[in-house]
N, C-alpha and C. Protein backbone atom coordinates (compact mmCIF):
# COMPACT_ATOMS: atom_id res chain seq x y z
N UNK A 1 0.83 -1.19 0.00
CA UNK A 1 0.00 0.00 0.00
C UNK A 1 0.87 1.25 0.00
N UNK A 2 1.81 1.28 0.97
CA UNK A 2 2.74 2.03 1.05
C UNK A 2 3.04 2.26 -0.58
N UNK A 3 4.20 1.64 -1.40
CA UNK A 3 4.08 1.81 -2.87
C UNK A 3 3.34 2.25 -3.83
N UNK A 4 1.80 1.83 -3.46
CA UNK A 4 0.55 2.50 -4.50
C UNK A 4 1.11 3.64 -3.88
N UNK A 5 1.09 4.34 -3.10
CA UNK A 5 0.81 5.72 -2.62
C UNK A 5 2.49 6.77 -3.10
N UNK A 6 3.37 5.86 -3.46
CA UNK A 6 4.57 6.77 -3.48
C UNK A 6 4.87 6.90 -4.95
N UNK A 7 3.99 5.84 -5.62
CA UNK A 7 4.32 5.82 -7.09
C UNK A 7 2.88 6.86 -7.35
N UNK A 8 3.75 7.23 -8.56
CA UNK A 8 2.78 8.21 -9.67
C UNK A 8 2.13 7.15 -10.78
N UNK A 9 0.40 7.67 -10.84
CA UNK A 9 -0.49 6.87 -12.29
C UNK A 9 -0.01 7.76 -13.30
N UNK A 10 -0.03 6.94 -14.19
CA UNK A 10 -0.33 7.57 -15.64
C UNK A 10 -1.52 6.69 -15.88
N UNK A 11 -2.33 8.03 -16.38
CA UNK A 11 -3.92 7.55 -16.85
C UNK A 11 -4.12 8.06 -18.50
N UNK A 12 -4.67 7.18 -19.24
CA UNK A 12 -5.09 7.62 -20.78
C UNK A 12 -6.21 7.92 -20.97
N UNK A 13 -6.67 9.31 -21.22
CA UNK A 13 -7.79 9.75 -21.95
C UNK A 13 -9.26 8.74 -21.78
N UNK A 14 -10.09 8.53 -21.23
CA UNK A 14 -11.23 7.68 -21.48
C UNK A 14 -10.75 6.28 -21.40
N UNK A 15 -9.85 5.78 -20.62
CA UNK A 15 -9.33 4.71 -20.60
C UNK A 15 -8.74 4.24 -21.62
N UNK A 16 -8.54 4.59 -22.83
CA UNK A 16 -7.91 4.15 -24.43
C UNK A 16 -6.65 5.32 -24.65
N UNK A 17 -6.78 6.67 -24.17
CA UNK A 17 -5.97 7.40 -24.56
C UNK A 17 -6.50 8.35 -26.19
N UNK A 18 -7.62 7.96 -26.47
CA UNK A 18 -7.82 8.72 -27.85
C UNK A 18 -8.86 9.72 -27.76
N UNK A 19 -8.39 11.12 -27.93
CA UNK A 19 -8.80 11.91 -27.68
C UNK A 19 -9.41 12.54 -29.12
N UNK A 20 -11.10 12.65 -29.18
CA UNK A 20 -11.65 12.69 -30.65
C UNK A 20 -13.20 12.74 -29.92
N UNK A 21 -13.70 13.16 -30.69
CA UNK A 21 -15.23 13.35 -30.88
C UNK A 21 -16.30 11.75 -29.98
N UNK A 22 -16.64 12.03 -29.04
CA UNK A 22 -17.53 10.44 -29.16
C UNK A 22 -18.29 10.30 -30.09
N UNK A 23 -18.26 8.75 -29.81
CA UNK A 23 -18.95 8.12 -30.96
C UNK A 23 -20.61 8.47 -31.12
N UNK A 24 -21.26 9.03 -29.75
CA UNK A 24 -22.44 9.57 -29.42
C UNK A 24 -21.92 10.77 -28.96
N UNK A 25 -22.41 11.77 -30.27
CA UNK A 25 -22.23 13.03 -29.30
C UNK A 25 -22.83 13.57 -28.17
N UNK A 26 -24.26 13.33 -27.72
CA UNK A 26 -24.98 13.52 -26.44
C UNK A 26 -24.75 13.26 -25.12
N UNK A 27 -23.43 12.02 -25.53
CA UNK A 27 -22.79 11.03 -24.04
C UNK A 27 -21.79 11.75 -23.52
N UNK A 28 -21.68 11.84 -22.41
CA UNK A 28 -20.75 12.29 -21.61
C UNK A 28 -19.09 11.48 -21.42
N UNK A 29 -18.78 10.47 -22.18
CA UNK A 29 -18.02 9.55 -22.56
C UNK A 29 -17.01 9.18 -21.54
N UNK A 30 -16.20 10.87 -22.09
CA UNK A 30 -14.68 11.18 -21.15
C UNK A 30 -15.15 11.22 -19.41
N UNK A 31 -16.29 12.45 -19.40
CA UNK A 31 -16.61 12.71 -17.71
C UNK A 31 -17.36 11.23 -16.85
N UNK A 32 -17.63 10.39 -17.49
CA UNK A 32 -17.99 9.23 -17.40
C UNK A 32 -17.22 8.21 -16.72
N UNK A 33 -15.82 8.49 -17.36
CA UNK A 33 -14.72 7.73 -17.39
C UNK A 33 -13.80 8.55 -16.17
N UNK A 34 -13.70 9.39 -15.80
CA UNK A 34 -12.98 10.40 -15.01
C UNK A 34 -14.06 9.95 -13.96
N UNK A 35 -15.11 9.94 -13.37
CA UNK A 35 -15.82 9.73 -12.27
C UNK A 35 -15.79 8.83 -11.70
N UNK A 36 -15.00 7.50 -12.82
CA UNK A 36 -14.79 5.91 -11.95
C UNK A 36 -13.04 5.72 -11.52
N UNK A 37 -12.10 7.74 -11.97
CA UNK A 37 -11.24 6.96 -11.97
C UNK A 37 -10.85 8.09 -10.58
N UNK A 38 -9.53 7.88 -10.02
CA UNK A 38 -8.88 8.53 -9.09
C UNK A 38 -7.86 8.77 -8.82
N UNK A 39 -8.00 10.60 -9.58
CA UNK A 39 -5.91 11.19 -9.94
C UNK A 39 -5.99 12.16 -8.47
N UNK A 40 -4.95 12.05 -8.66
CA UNK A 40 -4.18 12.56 -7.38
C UNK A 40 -2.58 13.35 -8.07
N UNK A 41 -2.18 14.68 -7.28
CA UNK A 41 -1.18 15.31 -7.66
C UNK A 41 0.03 14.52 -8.14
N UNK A 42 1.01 14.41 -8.83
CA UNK A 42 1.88 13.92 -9.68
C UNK A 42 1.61 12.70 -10.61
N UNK A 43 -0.42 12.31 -10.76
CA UNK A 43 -0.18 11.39 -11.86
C UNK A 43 -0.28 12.38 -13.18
N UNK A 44 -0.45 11.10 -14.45
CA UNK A 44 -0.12 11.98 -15.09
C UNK A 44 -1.81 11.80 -16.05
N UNK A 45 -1.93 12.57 -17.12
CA UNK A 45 -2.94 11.89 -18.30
C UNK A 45 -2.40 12.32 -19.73
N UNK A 46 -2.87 11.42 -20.33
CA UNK A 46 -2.30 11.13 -21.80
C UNK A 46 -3.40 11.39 -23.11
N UNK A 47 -3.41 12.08 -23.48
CA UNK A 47 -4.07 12.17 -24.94
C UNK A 47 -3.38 12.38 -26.14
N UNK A 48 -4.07 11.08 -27.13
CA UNK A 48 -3.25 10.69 -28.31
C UNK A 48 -4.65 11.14 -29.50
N UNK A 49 -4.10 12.19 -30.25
CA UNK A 49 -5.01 12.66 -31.38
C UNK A 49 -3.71 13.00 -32.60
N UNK A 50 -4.78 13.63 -33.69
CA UNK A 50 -3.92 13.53 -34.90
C UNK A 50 -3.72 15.17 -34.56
N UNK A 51 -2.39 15.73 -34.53
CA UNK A 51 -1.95 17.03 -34.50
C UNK A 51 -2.38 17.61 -35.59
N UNK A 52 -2.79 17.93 -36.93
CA UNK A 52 -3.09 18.23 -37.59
C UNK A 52 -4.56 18.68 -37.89
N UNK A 53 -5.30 17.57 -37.07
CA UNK A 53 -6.56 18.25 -36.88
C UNK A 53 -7.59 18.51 -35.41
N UNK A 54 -6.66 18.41 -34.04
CA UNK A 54 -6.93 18.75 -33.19
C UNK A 54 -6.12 18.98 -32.24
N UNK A 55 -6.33 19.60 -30.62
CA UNK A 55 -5.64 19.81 -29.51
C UNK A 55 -6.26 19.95 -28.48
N UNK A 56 -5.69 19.85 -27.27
CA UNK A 56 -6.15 20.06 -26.12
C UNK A 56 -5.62 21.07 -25.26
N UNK A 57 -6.98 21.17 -24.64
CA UNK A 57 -7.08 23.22 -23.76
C UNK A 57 -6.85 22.93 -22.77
N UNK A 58 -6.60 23.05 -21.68
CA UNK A 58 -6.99 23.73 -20.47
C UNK A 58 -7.84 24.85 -20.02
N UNK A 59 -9.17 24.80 -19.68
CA UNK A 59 -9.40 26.29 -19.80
C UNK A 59 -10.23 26.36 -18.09
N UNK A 60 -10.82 27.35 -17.84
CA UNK A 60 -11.77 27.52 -16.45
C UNK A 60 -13.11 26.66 -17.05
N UNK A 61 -13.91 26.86 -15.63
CA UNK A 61 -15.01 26.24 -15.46
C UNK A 61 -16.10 27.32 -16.61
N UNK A 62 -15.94 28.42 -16.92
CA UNK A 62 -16.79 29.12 -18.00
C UNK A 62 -16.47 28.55 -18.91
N UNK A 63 -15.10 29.04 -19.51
CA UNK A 63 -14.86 28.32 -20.91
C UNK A 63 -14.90 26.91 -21.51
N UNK A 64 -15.20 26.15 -19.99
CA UNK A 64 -15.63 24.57 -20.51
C UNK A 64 -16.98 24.46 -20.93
N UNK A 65 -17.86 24.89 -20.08
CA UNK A 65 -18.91 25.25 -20.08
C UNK A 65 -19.53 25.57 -22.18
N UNK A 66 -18.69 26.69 -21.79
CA UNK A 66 -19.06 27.60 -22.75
C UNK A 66 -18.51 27.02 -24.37
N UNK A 67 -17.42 26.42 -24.35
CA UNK A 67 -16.47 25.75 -25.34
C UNK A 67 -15.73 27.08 -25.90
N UNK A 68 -15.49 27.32 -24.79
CA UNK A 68 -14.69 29.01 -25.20
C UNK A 68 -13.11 28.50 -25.35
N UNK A 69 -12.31 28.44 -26.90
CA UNK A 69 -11.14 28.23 -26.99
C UNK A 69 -10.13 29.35 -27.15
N UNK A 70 -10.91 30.56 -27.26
CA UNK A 70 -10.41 31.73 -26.93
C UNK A 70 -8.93 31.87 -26.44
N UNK A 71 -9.02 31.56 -25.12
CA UNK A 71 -8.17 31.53 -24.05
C UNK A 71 -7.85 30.58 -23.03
N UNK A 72 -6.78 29.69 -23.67
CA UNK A 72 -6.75 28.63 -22.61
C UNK A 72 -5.68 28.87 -21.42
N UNK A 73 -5.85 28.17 -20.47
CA UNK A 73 -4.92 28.61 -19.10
C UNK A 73 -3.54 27.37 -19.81
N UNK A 74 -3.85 26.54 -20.54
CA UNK A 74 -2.74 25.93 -21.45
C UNK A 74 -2.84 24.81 -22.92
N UNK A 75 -2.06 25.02 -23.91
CA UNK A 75 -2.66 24.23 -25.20
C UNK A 75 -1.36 23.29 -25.33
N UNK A 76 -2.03 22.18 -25.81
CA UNK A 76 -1.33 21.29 -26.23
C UNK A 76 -1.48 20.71 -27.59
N UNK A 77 -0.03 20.59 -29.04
CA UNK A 77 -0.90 20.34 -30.16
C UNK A 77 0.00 19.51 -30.67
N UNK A 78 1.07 18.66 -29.59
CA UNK A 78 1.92 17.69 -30.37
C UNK A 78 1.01 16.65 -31.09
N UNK A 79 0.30 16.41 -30.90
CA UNK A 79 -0.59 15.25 -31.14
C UNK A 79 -0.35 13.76 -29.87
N UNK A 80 0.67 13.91 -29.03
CA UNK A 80 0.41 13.31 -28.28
C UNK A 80 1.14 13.99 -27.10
N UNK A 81 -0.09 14.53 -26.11
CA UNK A 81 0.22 15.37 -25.08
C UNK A 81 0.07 14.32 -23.74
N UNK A 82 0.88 14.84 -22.49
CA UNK A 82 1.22 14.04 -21.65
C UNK A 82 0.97 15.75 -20.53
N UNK A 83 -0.51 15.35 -19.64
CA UNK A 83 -0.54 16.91 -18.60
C UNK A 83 0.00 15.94 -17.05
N UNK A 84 0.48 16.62 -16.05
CA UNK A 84 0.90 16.07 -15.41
C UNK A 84 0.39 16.78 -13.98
N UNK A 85 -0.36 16.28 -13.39
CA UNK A 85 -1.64 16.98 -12.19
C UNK A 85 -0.39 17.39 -11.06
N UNK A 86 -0.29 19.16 -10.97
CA UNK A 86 0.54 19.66 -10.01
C UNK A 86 -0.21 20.16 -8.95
N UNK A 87 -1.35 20.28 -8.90
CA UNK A 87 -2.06 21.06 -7.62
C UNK A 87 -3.44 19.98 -7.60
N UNK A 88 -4.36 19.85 -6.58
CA UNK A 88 -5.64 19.43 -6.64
C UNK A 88 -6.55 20.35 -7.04
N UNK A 89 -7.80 19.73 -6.86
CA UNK A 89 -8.91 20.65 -7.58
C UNK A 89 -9.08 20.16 -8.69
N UNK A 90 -10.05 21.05 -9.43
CA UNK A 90 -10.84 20.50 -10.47
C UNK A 90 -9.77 20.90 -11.85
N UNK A 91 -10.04 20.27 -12.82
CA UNK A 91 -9.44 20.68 -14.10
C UNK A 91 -10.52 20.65 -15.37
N UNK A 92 -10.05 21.00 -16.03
CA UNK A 92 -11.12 21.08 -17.75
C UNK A 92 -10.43 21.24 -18.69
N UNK A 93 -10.90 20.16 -19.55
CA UNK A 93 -10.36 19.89 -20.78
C UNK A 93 -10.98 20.28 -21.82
N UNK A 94 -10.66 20.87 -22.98
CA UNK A 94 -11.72 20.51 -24.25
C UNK A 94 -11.16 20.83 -25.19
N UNK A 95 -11.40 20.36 -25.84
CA UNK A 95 -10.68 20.25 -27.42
C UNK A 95 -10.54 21.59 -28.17
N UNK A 96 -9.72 21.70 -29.11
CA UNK A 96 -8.80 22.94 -29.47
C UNK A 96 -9.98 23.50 -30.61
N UNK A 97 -10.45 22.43 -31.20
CA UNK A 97 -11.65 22.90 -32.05
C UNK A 97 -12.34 23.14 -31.52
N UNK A 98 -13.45 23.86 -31.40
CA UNK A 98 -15.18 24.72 -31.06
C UNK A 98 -16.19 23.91 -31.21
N UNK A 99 -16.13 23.05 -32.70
CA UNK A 99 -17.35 21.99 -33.51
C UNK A 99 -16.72 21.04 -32.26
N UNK A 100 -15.95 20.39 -32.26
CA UNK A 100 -15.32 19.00 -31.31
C UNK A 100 -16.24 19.23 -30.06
N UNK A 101 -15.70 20.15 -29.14
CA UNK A 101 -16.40 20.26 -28.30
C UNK A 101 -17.43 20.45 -27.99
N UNK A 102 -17.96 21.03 -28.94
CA UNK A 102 -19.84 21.57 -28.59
C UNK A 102 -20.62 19.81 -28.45
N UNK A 103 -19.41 19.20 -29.50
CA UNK A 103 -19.95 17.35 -29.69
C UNK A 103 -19.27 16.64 -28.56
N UNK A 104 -18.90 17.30 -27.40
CA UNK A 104 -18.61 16.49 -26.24
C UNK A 104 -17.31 16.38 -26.39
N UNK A 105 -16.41 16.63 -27.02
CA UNK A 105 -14.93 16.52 -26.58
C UNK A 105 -14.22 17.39 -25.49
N UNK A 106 -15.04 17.39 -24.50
CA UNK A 106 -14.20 17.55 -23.26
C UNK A 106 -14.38 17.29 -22.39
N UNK A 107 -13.54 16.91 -20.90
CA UNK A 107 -13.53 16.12 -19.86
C UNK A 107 -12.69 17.56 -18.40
N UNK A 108 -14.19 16.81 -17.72
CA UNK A 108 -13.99 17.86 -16.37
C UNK A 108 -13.65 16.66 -15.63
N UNK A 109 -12.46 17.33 -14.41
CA UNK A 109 -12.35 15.60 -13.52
C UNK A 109 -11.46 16.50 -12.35
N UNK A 110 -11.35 15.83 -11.59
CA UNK A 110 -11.26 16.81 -9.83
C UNK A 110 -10.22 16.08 -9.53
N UNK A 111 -8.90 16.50 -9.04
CA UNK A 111 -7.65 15.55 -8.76
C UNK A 111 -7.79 15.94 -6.80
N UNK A 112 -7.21 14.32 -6.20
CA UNK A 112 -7.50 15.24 -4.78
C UNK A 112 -6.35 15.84 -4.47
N UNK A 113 -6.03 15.34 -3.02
CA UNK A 113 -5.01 15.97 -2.18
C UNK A 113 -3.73 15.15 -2.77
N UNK A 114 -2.55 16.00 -2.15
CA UNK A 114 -1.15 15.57 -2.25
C UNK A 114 -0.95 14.07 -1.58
N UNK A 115 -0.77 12.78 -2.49
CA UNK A 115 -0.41 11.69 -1.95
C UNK A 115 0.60 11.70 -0.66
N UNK A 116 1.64 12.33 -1.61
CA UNK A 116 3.17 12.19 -0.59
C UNK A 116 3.06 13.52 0.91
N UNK A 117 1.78 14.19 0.95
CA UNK A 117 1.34 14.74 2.35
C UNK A 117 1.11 13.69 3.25
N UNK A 118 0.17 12.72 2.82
CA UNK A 118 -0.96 12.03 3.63
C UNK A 118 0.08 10.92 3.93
N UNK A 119 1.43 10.22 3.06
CA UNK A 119 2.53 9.65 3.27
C UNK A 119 2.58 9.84 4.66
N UNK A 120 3.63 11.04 4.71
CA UNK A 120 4.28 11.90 5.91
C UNK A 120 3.41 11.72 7.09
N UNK A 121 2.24 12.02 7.32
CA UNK A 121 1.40 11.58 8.14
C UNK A 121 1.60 10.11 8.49
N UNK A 122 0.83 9.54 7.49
CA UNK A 122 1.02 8.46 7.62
C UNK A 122 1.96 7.53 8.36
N UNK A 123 3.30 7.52 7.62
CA UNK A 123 4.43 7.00 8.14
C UNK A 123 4.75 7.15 9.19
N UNK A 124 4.53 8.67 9.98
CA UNK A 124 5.80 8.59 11.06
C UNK A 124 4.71 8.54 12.18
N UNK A 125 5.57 8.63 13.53
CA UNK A 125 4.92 8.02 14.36
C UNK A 125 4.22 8.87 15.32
N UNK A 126 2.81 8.90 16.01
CA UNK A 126 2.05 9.63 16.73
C UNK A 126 3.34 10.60 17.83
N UNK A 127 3.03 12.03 18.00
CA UNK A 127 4.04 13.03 18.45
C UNK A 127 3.88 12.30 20.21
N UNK A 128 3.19 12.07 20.72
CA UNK A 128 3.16 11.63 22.24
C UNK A 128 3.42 9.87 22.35
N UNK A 129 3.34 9.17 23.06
CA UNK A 129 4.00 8.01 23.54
C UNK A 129 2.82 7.50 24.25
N UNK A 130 1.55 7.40 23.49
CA UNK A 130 0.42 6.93 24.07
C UNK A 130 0.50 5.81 24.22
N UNK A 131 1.14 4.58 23.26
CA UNK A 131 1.10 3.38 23.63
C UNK A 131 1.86 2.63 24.58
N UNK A 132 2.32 3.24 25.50
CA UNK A 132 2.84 2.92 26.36
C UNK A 132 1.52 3.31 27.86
N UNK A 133 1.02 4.14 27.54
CA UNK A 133 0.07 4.85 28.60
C UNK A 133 -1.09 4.67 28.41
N UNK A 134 -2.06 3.43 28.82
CA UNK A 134 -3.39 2.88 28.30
C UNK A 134 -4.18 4.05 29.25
N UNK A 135 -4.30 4.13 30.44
CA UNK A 135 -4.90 4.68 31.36
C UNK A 135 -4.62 6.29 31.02
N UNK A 136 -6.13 6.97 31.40
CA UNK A 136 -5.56 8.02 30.81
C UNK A 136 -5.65 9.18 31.69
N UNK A 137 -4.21 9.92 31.59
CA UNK A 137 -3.34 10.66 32.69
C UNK A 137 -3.72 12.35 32.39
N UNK A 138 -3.63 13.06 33.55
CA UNK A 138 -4.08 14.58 33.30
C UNK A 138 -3.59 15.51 32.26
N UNK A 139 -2.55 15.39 31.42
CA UNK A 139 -1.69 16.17 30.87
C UNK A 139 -1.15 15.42 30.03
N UNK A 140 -0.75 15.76 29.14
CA UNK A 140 -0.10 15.40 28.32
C UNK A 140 1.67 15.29 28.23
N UNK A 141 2.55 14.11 28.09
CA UNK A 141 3.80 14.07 28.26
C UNK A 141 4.48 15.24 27.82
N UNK A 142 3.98 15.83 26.49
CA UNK A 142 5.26 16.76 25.87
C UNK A 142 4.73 18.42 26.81
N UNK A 143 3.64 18.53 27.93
CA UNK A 143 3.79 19.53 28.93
C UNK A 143 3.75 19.64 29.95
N UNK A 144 5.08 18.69 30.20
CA UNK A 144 5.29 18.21 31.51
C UNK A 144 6.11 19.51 32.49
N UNK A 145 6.90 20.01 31.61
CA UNK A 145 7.96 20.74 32.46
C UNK A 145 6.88 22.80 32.23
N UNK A 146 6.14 23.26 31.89
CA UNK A 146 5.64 24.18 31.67
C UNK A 146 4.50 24.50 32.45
N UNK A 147 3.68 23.69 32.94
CA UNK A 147 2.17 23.43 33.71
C UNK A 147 2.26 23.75 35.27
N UNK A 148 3.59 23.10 36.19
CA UNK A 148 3.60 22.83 37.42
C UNK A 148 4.37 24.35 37.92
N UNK A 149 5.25 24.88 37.36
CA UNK A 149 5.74 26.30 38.28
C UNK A 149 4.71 27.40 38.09
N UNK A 150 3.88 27.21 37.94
CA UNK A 150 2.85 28.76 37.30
C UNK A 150 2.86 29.50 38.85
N UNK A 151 2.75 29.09 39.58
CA UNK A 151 2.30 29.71 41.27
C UNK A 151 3.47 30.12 41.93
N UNK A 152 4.59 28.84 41.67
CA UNK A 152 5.53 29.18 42.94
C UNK A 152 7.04 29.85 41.76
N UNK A 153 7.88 30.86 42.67
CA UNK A 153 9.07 31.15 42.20
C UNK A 153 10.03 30.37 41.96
N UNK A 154 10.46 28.67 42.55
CA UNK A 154 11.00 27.72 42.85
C UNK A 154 10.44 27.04 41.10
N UNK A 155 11.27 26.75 40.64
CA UNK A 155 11.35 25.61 39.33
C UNK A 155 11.67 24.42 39.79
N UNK A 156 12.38 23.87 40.89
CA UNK A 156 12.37 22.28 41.07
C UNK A 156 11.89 22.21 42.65
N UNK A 157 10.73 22.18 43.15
CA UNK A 157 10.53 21.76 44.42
C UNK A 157 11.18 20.33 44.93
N UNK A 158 11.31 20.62 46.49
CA UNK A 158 11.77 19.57 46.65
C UNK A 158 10.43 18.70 47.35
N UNK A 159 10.85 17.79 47.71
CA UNK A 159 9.68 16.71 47.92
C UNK A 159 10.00 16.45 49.38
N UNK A 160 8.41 16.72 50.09
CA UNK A 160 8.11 16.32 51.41
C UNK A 160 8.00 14.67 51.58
N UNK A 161 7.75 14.69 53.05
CA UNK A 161 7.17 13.11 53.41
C UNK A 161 5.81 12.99 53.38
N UNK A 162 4.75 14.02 53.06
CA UNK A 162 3.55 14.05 53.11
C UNK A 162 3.72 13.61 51.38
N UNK A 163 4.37 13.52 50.48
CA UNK A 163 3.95 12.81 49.18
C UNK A 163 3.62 11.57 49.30
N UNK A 164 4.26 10.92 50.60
CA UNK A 164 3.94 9.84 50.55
C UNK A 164 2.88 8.82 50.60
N UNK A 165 2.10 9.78 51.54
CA UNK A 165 0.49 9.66 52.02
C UNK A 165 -0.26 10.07 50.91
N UNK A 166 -0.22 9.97 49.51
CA UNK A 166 -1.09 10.05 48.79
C UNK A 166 -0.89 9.25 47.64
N UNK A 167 -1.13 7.98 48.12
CA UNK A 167 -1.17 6.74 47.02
C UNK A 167 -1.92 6.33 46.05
N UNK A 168 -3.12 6.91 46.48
CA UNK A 168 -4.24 6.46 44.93
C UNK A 168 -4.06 6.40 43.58
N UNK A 169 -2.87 7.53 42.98
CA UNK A 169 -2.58 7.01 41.82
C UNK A 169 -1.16 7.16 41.95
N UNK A 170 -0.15 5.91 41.39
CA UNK A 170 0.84 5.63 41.00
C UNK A 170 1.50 6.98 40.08
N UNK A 171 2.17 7.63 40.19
CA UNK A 171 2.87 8.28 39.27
C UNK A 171 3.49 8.14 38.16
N UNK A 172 2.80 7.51 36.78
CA UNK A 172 3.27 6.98 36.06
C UNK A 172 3.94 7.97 35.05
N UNK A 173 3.11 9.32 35.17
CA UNK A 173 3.20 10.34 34.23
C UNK A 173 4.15 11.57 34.91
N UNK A 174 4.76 12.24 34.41
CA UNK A 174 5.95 13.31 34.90
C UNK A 174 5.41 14.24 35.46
N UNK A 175 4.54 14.52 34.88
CA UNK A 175 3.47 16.24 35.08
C UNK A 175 2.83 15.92 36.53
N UNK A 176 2.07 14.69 36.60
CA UNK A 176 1.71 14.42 38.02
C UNK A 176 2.37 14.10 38.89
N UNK A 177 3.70 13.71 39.02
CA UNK A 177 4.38 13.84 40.30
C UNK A 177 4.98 14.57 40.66
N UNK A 178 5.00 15.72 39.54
CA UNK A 178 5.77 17.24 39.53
C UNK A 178 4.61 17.86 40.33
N UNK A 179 3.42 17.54 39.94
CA UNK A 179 2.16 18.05 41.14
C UNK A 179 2.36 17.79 42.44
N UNK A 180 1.95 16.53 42.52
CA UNK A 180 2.45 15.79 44.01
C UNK A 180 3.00 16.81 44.36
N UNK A 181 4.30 16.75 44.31
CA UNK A 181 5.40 17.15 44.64
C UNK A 181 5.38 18.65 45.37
N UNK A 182 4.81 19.10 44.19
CA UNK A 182 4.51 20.70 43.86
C UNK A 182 3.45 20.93 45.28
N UNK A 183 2.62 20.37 45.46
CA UNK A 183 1.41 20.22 46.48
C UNK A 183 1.80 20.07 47.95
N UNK A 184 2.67 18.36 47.72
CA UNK A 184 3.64 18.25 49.14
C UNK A 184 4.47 19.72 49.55
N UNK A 185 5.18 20.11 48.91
CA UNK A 185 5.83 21.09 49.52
C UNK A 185 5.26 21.98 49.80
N UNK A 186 4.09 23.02 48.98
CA UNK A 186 3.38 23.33 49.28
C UNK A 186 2.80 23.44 50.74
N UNK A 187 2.47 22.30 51.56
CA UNK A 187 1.87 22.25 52.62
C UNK A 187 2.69 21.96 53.16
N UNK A 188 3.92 21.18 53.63
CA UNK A 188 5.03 21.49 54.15
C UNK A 188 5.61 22.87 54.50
N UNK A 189 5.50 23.77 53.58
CA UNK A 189 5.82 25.23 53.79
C UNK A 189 4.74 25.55 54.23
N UNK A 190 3.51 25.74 54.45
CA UNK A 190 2.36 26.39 55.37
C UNK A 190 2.44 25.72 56.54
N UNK A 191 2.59 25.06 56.49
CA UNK A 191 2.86 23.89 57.85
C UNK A 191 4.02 24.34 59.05
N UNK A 192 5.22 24.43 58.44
CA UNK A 192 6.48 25.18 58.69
C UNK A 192 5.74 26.30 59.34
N UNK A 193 5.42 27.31 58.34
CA UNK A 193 5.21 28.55 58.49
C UNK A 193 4.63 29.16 59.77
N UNK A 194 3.47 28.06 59.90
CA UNK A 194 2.20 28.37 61.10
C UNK A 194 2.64 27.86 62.04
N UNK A 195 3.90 26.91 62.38
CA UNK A 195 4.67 26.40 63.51
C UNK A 195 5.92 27.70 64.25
N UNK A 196 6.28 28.53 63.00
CA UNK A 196 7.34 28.99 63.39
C UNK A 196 6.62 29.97 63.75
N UNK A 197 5.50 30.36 62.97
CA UNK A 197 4.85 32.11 63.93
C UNK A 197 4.21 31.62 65.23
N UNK A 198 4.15 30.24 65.89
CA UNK A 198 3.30 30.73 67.20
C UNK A 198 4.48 30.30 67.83
C-alpha cells in the first residue's frame, strides 16, 4: 500500500488514450470515465489525437462550459500530449476545435489531495507516547515541564514526606508527580510557616 501511494499513475484519456469526438455526441463519454477513476497530484494523463486536426485546452469552469477556446490557461498540439496533475482541484479539458467540443470533446475531472502529504502523516509516528500509557493521565507528556511552576518562584521543588500519604494514583506520568510534589511542599511550607509564627 505504502508503494501505491509513493508511485505516480499515468492515466489515458477515457481509458484508451484517444482523444476525438464520441462516438455519441450527447454522451458524456470522457466525464464518465474520469468519475470511476482517481488522480491525485503527480499522476499523469495522456491524450493521443492527430496534430493536424486537433488539440487540447486547459481552460476555467466558463470556458468549458461555454467551449470558449479563446483563451486557454494551457494548449497542447503535439498530437500526443502528456498533462501532469501539479495542484488538486478540479481541471477542464476541451478540445482545441469549437465543432469538437460543442460534440462532447471535453472532460472535467477533480484531482485530490497531495499523496506524498498524507505519506508523511502516515508513516511517522504519533508526536506523544500513548502506547505505552493505556490509562488516561491529566496532561499530556510533551507539557510536563511548563504546567507545574505557574504559582511558585522555585522551578524544582523539593519533595516532602507528606507525598507519601497520597497513594491512589501511581505516578506513572511526569506532570503528576511534579504536582504531588509541587502540592507536598506546598503544605510542608504552610505547615512550617504556622509552627514557626506561634
Amino acid at each position: 500500500m505504502l508503494l501505491q501511494n509513493v508511485n505516480c499513475c499515468e492515466f489515458k484519456v477515457g481509458g484508451s488514450g484517444d482523444w476525438s469526438v464520441p462516438m455519441d455526441a450527447n454522451a458524456n463519454n470522457y466525464n464518465q470515465w474520469a468519475e470511476s477513476s482517481r488522480f491525485q497530484i503527480g499522476d499523469t494523463l495522456s491524450f493521443n489525437y492527430s496534430a493536424d486536426k486537433d488539440s487540447v485546452l486547459i481552460v476555467n469552469k466558463a470556458d468549458f462550459d461555454n467551449c470558449n477556446t479563446a483563451s486557454p490557461i494551457e494548449k497542447y498540439s503535439d498530437g500526443h500530449s502528456v498533462v501532469t496533475f501539479d495542484h488538486s482541484g478540479p481541471y477542464y479539458f476541451i478540445s482545441g476545435v469549437h465543432d469538437n467540443c460543442v460534440k462532447n470533446e471535453k472532460l472535467h475531472l477533480v484531482v485530490m489531495a497531495d499523496r506524498s502529504h498524507h505519506n508523511q502523516t502516515a508513516a511517522s509516528p504519533p508526536p506523544s507516547p500513548s502506547v505505552d500509557e493505556v490509562p488516561p493521565s491529566p496532561a499530556p507528556s510533551g507539557e510536563e515541564a511548563p504546567s507545574p511552576p505557574s504559582d511558585s518562584g522555585e522551578t524544582n521543588p523539593t519533595p516532602a514526606p507528606s507525598q507519601e500519604s497520597s497513594p491512589p494514583s501511581p505516578p506513572k506520568n511526569g506532570a503528576s508527580s511534579i504536582v504531588m510534589s509541587f502540592v507536598g511542599s506546598a503544605a510542608a511550607f504552610v505547615g512550617s510557616s504556622i509552627l514557626l509564627g506561634f
